[in-house]
PDB file of N, CA and C in Angstrom:
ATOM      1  N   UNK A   1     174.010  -2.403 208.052  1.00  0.00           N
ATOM      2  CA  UNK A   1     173.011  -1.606 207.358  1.00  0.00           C
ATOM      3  C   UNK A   1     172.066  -2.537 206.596  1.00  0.00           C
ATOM      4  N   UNK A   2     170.691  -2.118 206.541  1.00  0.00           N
ATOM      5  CA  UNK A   2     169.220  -3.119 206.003  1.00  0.00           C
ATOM      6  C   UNK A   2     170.024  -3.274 204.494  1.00  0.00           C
ATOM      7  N   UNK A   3     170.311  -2.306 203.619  1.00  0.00           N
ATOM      8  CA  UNK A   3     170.116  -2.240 202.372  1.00  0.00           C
ATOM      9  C   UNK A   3     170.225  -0.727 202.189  1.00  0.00           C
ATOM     10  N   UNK A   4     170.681  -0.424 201.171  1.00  0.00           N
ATOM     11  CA  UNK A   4     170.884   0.729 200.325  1.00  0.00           C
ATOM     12  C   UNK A   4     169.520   1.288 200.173  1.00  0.00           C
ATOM     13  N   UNK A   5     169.376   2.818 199.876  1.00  0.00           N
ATOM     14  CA  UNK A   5     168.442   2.899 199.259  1.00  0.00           C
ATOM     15  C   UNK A   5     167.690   2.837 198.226  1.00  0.00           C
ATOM     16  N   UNK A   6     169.235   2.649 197.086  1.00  0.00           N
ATOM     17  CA  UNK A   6     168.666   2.321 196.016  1.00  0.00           C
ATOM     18  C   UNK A   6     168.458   1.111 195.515  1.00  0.00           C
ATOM     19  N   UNK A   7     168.084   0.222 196.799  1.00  0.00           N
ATOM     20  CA  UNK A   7     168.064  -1.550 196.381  1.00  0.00           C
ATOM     21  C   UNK A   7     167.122  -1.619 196.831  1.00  0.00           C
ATOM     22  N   UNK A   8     165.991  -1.100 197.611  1.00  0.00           N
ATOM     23  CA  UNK A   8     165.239  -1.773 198.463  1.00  0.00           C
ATOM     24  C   UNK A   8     163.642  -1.282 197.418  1.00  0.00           C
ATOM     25  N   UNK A   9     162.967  -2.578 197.039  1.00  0.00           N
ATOM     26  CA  UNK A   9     162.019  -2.307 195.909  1.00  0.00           C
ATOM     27  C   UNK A   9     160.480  -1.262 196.524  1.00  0.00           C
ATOM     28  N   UNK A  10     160.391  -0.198 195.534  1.00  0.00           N
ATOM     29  CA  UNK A  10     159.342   0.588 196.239  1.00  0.00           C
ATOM     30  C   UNK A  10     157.845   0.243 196.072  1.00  0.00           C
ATOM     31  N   UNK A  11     157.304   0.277 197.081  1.00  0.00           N
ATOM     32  CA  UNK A  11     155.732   0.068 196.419  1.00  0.00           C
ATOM     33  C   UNK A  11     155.137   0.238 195.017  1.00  0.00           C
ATOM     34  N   UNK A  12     155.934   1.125 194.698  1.00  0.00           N
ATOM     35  CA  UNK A  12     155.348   1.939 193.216  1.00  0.00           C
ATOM     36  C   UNK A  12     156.309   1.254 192.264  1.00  0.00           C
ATOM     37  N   UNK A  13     157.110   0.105 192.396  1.00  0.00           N
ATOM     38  CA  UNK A  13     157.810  -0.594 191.991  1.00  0.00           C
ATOM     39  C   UNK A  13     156.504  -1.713 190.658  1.00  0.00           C
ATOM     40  N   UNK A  14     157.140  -1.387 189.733  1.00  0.00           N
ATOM     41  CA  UNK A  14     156.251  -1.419 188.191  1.00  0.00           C
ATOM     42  C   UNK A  14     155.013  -0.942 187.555  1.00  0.00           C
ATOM     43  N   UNK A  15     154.882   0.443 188.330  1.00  0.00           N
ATOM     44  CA  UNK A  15     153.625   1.458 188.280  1.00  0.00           C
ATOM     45  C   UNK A  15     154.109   2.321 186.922  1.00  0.00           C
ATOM     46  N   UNK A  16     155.423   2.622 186.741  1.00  0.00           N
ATOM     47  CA  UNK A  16     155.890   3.284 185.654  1.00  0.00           C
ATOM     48  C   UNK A  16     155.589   2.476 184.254  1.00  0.00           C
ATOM     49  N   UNK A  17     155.833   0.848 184.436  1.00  0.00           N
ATOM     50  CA  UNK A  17     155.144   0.468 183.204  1.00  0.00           C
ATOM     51  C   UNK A  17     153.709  -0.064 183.192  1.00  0.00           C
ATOM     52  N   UNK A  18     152.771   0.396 184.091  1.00  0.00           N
ATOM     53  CA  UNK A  18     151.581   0.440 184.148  1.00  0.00           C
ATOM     54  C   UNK A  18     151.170   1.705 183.247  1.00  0.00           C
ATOM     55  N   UNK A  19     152.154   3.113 183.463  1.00  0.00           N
ATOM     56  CA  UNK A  19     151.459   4.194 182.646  1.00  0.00           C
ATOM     57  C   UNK A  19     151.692   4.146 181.111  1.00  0.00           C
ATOM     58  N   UNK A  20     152.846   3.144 180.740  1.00  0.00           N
ATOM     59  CA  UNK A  20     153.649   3.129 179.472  1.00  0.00           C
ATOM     60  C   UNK A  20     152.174   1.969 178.625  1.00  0.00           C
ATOM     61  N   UNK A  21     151.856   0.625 179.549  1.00  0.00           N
ATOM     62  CA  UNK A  21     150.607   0.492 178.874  1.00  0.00           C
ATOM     63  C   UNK A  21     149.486   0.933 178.753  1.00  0.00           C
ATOM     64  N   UNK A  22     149.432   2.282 179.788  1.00  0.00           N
ATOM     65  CA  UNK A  22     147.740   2.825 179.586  1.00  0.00           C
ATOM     66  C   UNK A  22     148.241   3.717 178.212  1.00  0.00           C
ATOM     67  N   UNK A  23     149.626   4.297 178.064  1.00  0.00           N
ATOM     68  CA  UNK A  23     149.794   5.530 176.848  1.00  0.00           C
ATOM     69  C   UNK A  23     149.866   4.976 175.788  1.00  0.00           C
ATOM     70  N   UNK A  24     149.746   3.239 175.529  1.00  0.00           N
ATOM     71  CA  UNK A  24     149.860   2.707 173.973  1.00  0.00           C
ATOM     72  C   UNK A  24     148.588   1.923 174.552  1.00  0.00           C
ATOM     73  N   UNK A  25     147.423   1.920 175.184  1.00  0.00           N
ATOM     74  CA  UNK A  25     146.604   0.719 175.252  1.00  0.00           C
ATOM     75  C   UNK A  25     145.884   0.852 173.584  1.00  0.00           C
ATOM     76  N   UNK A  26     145.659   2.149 172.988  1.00  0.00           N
ATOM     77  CA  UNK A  26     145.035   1.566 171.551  1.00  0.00           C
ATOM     78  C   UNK A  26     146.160   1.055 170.849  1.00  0.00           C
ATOM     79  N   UNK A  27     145.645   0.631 170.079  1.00  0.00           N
ATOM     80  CA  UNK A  27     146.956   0.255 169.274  1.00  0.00           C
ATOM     81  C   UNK A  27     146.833   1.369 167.919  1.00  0.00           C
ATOM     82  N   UNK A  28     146.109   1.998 167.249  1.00  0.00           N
ATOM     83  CA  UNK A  28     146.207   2.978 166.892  1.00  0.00           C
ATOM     84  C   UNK A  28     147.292   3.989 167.352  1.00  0.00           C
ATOM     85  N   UNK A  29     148.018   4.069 168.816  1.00  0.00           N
ATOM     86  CA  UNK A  29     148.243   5.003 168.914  1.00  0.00           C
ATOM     87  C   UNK A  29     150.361   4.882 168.585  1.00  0.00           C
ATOM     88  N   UNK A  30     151.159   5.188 167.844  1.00  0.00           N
ATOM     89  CA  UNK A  30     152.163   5.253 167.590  1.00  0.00           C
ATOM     90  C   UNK A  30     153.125   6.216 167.902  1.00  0.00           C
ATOM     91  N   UNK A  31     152.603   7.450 168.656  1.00  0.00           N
ATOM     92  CA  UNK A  31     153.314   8.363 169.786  1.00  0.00           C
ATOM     93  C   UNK A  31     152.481   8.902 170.492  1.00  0.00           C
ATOM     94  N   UNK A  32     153.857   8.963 171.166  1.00  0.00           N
ATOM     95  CA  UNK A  32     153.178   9.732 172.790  1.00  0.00           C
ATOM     96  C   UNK A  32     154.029  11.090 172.998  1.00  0.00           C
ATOM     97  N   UNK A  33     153.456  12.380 173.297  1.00  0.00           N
ATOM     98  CA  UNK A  33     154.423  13.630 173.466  1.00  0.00           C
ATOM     99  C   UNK A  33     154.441  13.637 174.986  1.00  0.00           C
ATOM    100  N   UNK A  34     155.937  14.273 174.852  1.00  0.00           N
ATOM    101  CA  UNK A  34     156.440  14.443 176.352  1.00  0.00           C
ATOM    102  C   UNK A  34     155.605  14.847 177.257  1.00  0.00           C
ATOM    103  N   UNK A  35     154.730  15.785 177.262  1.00  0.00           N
ATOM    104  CA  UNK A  35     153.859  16.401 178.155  1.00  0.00           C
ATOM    105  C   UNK A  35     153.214  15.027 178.108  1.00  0.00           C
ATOM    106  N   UNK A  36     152.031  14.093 177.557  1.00  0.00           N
ATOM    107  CA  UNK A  36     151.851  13.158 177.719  1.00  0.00           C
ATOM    108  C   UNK A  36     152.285  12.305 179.090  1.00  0.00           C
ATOM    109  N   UNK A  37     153.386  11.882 178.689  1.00  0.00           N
ATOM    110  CA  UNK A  37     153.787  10.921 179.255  1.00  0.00           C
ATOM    111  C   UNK A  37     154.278  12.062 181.196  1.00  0.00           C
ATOM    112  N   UNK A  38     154.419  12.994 181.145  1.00  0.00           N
ATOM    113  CA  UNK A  38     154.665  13.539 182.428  1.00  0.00           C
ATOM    114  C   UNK A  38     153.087  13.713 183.113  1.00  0.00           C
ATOM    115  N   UNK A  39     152.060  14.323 182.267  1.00  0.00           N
ATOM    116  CA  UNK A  39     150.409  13.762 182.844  1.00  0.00           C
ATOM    117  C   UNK A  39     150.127  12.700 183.183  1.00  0.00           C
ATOM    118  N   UNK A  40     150.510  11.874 182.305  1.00  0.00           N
ATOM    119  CA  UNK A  40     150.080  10.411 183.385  1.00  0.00           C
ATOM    120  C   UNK A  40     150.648  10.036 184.271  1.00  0.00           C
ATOM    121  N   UNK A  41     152.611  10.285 184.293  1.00  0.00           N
ATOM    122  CA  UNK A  41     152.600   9.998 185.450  1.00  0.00           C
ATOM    123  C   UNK A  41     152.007  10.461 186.521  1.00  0.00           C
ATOM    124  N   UNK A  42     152.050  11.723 186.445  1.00  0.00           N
ATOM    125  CA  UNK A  42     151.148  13.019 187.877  1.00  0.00           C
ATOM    126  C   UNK A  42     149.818  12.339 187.940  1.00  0.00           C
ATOM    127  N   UNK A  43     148.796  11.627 186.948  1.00  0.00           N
ATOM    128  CA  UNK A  43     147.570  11.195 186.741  1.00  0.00           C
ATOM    129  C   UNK A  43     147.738   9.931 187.892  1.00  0.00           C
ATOM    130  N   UNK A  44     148.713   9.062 187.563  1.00  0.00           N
ATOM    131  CA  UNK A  44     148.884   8.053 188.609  1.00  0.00           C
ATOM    132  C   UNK A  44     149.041   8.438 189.877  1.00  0.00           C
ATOM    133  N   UNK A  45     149.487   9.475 190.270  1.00  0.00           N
ATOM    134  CA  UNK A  45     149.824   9.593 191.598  1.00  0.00           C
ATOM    135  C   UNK A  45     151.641   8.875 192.188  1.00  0.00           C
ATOM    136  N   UNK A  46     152.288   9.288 190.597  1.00  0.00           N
ATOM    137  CA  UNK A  46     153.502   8.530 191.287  1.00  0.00           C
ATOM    138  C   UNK A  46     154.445   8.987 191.919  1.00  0.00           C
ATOM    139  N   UNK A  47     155.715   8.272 192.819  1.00  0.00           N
ATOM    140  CA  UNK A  47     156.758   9.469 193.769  1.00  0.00           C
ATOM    141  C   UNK A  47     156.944  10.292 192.927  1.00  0.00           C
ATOM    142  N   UNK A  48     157.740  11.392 193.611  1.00  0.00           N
ATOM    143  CA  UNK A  48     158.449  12.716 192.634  1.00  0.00           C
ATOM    144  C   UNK A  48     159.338  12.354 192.513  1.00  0.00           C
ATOM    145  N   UNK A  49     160.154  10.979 192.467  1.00  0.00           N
ATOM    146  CA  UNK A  49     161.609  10.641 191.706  1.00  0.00           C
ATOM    147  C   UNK A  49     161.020  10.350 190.108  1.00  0.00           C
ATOM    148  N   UNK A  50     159.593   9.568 189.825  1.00  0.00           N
ATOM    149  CA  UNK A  50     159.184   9.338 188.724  1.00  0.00           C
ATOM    150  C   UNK A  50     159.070  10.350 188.111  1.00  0.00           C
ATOM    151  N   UNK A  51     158.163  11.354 188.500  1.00  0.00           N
ATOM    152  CA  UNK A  51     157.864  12.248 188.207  1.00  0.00           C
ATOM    153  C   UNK A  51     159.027  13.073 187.647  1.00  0.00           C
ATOM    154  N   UNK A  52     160.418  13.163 188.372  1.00  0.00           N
ATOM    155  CA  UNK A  52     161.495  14.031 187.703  1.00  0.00           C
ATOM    156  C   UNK A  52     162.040  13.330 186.657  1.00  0.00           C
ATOM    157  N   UNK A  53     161.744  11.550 186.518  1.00  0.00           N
ATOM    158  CA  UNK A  53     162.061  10.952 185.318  1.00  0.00           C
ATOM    159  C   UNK A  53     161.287  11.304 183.647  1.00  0.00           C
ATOM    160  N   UNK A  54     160.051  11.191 184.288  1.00  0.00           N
ATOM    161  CA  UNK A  54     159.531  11.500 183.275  1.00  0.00           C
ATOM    162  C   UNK A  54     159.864  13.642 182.633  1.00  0.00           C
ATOM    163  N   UNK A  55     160.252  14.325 183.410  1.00  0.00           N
ATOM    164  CA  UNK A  55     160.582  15.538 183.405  1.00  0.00           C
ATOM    165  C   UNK A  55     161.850  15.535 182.628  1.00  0.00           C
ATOM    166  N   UNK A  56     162.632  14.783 183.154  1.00  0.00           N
ATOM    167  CA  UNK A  56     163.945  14.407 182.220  1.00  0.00           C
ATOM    168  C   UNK A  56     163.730  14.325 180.684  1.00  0.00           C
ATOM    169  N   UNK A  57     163.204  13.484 180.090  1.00  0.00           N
ATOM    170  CA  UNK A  57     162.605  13.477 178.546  1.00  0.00           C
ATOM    171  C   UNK A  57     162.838  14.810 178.097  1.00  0.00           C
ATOM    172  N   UNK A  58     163.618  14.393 176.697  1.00  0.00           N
ATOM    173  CA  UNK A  58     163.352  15.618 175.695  1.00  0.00           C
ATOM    174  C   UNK A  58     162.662  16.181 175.314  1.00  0.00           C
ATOM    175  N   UNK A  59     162.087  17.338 175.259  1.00  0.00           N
ATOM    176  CA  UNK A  59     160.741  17.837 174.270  1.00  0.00           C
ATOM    177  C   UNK A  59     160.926  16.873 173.035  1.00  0.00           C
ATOM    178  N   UNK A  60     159.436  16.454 172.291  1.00  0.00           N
ATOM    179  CA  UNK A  60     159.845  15.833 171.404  1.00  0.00           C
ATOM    180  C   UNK A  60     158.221  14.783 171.740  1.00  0.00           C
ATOM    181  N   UNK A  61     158.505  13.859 170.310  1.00  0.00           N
ATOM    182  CA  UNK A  61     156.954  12.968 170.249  1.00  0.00           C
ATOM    183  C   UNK A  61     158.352  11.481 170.267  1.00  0.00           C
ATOM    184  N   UNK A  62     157.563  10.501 170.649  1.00  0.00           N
ATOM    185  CA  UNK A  62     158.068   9.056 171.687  1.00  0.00           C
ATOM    186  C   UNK A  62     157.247   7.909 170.886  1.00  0.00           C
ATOM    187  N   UNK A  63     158.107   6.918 170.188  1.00  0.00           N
ATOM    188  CA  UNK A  63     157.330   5.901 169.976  1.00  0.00           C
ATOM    189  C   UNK A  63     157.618   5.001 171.319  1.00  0.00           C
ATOM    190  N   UNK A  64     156.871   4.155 171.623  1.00  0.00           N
ATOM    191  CA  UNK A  64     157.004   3.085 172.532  1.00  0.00           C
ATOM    192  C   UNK A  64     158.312   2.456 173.243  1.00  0.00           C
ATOM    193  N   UNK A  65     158.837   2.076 171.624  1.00  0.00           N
ATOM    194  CA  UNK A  65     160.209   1.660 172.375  1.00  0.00           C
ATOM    195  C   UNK A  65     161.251   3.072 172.502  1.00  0.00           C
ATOM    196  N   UNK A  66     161.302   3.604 171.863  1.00  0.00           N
ATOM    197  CA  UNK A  66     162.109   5.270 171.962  1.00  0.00           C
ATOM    198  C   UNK A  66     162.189   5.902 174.027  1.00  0.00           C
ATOM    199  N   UNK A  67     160.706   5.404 173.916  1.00  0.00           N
ATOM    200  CA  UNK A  67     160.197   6.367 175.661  1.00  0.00           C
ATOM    201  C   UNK A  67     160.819   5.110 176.355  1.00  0.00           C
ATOM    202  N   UNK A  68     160.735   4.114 176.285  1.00  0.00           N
ATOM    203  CA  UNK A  68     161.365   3.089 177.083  1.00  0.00           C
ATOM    204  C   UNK A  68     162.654   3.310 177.277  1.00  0.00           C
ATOM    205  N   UNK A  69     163.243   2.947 176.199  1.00  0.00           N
ATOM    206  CA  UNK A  69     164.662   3.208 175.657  1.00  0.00           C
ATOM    207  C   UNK A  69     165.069   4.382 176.736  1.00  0.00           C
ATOM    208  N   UNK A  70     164.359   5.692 176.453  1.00  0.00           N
ATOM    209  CA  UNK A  70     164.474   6.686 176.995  1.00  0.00           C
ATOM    210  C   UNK A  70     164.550   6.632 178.929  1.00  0.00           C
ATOM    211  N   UNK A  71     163.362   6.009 179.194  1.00  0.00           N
ATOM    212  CA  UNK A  71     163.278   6.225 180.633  1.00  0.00           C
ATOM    213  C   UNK A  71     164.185   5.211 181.163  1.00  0.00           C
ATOM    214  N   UNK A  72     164.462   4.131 180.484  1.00  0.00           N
ATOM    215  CA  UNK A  72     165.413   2.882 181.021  1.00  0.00           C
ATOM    216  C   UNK A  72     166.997   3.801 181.163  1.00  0.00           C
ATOM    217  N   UNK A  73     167.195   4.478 180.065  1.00  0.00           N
ATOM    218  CA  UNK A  73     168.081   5.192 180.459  1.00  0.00           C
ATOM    219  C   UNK A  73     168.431   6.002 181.765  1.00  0.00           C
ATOM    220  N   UNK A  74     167.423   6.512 182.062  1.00  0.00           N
ATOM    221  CA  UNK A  74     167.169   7.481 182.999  1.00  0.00           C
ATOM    222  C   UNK A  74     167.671   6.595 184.557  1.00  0.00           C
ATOM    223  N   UNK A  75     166.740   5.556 183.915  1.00  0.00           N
ATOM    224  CA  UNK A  75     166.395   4.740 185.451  1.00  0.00           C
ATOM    225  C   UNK A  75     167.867   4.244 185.795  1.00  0.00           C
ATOM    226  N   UNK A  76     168.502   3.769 184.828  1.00  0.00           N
ATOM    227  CA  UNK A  76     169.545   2.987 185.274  1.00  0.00           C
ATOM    228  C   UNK A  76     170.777   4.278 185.583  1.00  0.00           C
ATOM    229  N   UNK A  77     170.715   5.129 185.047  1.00  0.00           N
ATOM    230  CA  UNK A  77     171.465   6.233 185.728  1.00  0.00           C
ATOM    231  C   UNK A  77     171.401   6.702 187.041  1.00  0.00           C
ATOM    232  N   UNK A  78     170.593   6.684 187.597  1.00  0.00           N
ATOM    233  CA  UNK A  78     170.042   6.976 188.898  1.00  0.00           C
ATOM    234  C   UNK A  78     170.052   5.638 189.824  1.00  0.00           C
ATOM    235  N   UNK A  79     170.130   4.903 189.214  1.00  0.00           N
ATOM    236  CA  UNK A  79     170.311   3.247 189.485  1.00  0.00           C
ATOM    237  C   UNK A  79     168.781   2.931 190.344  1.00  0.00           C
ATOM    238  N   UNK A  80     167.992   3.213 189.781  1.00  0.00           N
ATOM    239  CA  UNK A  80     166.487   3.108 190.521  1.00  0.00           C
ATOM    240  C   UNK A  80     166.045   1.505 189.858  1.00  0.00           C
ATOM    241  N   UNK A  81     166.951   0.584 189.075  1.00  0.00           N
ATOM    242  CA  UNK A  81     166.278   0.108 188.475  1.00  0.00           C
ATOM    243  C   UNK A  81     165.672  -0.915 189.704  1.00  0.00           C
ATOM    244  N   UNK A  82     166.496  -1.595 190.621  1.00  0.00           N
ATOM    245  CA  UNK A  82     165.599  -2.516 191.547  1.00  0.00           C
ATOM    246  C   UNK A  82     164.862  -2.103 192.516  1.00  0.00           C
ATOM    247  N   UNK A  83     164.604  -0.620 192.700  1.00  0.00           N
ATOM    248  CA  UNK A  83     163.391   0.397 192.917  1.00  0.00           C
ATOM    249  C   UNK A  83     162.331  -0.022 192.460  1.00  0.00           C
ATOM    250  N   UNK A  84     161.913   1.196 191.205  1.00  0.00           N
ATOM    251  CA  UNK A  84     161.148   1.266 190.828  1.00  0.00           C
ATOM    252  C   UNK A  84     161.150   0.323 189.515  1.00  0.00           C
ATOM    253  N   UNK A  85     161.899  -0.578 188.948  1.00  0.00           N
ATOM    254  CA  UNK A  85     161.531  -1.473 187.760  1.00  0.00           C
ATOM    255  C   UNK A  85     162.018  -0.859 186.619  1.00  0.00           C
ATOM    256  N   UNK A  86     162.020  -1.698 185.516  1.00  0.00           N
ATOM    257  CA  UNK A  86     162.216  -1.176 184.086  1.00  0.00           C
ATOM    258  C   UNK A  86     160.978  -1.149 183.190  1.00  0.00           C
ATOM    259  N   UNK A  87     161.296  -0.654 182.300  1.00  0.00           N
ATOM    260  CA  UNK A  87     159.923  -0.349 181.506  1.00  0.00           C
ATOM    261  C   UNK A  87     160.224  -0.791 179.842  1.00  0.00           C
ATOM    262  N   UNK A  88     158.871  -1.410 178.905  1.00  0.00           N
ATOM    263  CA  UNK A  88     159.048  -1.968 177.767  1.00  0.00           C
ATOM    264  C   UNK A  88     158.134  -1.983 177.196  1.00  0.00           C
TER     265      UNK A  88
END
């Protein structure tokens, strides 16, 4: 067998922390609400495994490291991390 599926790195492999720096690019900005962070992903155009990650999140407002914290969780549960990447 090539590889697992959850080993083999996806195109969209560090697109999730592409949206984590467009949602803090001011620096003014010190949260992000859940709906937030599920628009941009859909805004990016990312798979619907991201998409159910970011769906996962609690209702609730996200500082930077909190949503990381948060989705790293996610990711490594699902074991997507040499997928789609980690986020910081």
């Amino acid at each position: 067998m090539a590889g697992s599926a959850n080993t083999v790195r996806s195109p969209y492999y560090g697109d999730l922390q592409h949206v984590i720096d467009q949602l803090f690019c001011d620096p003014s900005t010190a949260t992000v609400r859940r709906l937030d962070v599920i628009l941009a992903v859909e805004a990016n155009d990312l798979p619907a495994d991201l998409v159910e990650l970011a769906g996962l999140l609690p209702p609730g407002t996200y500082t930077r490291r909190r949503l990381c914290d948060q989705l790293n969780s996610a990711i490594a549960g699902h074991a997507w991390g040499q997928v789609y990447g980690t986020v910081q």
